[in-house]
Protein backbone atom coordinates (compact mmCIF):
# COMPACT_ATOMS: atom_id res chain seq x y z
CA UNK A 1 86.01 -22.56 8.15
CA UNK A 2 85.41 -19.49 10.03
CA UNK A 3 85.63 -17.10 7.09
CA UNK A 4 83.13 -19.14 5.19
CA UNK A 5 80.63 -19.03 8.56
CA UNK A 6 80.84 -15.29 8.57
CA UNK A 7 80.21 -14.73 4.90
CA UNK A 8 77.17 -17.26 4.76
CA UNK A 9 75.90 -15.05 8.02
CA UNK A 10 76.00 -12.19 6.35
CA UNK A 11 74.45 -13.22 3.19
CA UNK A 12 71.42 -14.41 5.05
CA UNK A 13 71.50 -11.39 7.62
CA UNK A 14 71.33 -8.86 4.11
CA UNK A 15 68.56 -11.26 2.29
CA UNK A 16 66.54 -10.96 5.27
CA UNK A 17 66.75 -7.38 4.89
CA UNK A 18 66.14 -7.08 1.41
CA UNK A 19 63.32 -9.56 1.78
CA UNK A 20 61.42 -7.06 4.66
CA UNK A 21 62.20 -4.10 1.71
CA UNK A 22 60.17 -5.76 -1.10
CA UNK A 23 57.49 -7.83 0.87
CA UNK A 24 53.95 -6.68 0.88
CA UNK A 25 53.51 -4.95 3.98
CA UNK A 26 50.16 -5.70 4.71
CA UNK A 27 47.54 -8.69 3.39
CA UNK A 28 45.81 -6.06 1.56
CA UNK A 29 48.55 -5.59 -0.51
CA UNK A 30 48.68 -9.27 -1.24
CA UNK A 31 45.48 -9.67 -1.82
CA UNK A 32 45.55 -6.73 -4.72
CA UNK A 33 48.11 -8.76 -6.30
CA UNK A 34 46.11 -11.82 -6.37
CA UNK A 35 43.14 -9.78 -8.03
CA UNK A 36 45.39 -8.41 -10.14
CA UNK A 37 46.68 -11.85 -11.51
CA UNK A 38 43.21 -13.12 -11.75
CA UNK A 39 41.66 -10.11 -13.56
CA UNK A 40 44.81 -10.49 -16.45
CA UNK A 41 43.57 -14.38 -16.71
CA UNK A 42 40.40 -13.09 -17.62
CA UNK A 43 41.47 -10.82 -19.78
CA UNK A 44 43.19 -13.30 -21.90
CA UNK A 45 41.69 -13.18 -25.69
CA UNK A 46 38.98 -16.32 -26.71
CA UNK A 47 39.91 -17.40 -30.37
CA UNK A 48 37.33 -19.41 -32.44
CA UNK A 49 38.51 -21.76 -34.47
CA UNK A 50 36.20 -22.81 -37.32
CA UNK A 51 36.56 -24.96 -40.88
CA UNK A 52 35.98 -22.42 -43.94
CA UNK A 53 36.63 -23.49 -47.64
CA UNK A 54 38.35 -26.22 -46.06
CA UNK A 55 40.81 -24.60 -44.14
CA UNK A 56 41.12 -23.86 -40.66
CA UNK A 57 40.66 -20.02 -39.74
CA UNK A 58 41.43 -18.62 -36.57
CA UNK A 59 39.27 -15.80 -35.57
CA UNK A 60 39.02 -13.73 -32.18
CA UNK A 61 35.80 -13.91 -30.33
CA UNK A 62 33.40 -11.47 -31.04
CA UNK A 63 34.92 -10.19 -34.67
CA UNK A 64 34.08 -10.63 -38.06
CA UNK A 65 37.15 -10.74 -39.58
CA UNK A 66 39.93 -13.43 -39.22
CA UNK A 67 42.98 -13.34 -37.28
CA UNK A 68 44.73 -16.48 -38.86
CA UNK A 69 43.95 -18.31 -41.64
CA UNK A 70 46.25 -22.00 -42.12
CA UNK A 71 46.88 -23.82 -45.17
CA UNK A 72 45.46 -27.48 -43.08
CA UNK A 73 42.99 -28.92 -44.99
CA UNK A 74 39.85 -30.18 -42.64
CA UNK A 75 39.07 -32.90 -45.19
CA UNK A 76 42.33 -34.29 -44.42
CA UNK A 77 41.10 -34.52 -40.24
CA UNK A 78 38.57 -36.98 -38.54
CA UNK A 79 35.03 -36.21 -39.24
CA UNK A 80 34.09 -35.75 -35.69
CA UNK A 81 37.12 -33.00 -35.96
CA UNK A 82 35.31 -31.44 -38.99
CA UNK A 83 31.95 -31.17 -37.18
CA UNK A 84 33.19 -29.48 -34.11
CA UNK A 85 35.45 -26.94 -36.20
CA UNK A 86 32.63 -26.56 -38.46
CA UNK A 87 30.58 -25.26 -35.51
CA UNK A 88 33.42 -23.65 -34.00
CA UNK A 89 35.90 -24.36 -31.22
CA UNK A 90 36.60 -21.54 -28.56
CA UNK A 91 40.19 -21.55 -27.28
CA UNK A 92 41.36 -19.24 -24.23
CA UNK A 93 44.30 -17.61 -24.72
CA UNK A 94 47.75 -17.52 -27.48
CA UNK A 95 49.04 -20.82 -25.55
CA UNK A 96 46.29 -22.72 -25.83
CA UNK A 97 45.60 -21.69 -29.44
CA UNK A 98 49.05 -22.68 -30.63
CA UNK A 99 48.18 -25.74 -28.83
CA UNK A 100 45.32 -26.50 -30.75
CA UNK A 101 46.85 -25.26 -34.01
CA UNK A 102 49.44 -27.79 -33.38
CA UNK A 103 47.06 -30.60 -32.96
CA UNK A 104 45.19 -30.04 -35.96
CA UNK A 105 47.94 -29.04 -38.44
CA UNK A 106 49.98 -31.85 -37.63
């Protein structure tokens, strides 16, 4: 009972110590990181997503050509589906595109 005492102290004593190694050492440092997260969330991509010769095409926002094109079939979807596609649905992100792929090719 001892033995396992002394080896649980000693795992906490040397996480402690490894834990004052790697921690931000001031809240400037901390804060950097935070910016840093934020500024890569807004630098994820915005895809369009728009119905063309009745197919769903995938471009990125801002360019002419397309990224993706699928082989869904908007006649096959909801008009109110085909309307909003036909004008053009911004997505944020790869995640949230696959997302929306997935709900409209399934």
């Amino acid at each position: 009972m001892k033995r396992l005492v002394c080896i649980t102290g000693i795992i906490l004593i040397s996480c402690l110590f490894t834990g004052m190694f790697f921690a931000p050492s001031s809240s400037a440092e901390i804060q950097n990181t935070v910016q840093s997260s934020t500024v890569s969330v807004k630098q994820d991509e915005i895809f369009v997503l728009k119905s063309e010769n009745n197919r769903i095409v995938v471009y990125k926002k801002g360019e002419n050509s397309p990224y993706m094109t699928t082989d869904t079939l908007t006649d096959s979807l909801p008009k109110g589906d085909v309307m909003r596609l036909i004008e053009g649905i911004e997505v944020k992100g790869e995640a949230q595109l696959r997302k929306s792929l997935e709900d409209y090719c399934s």
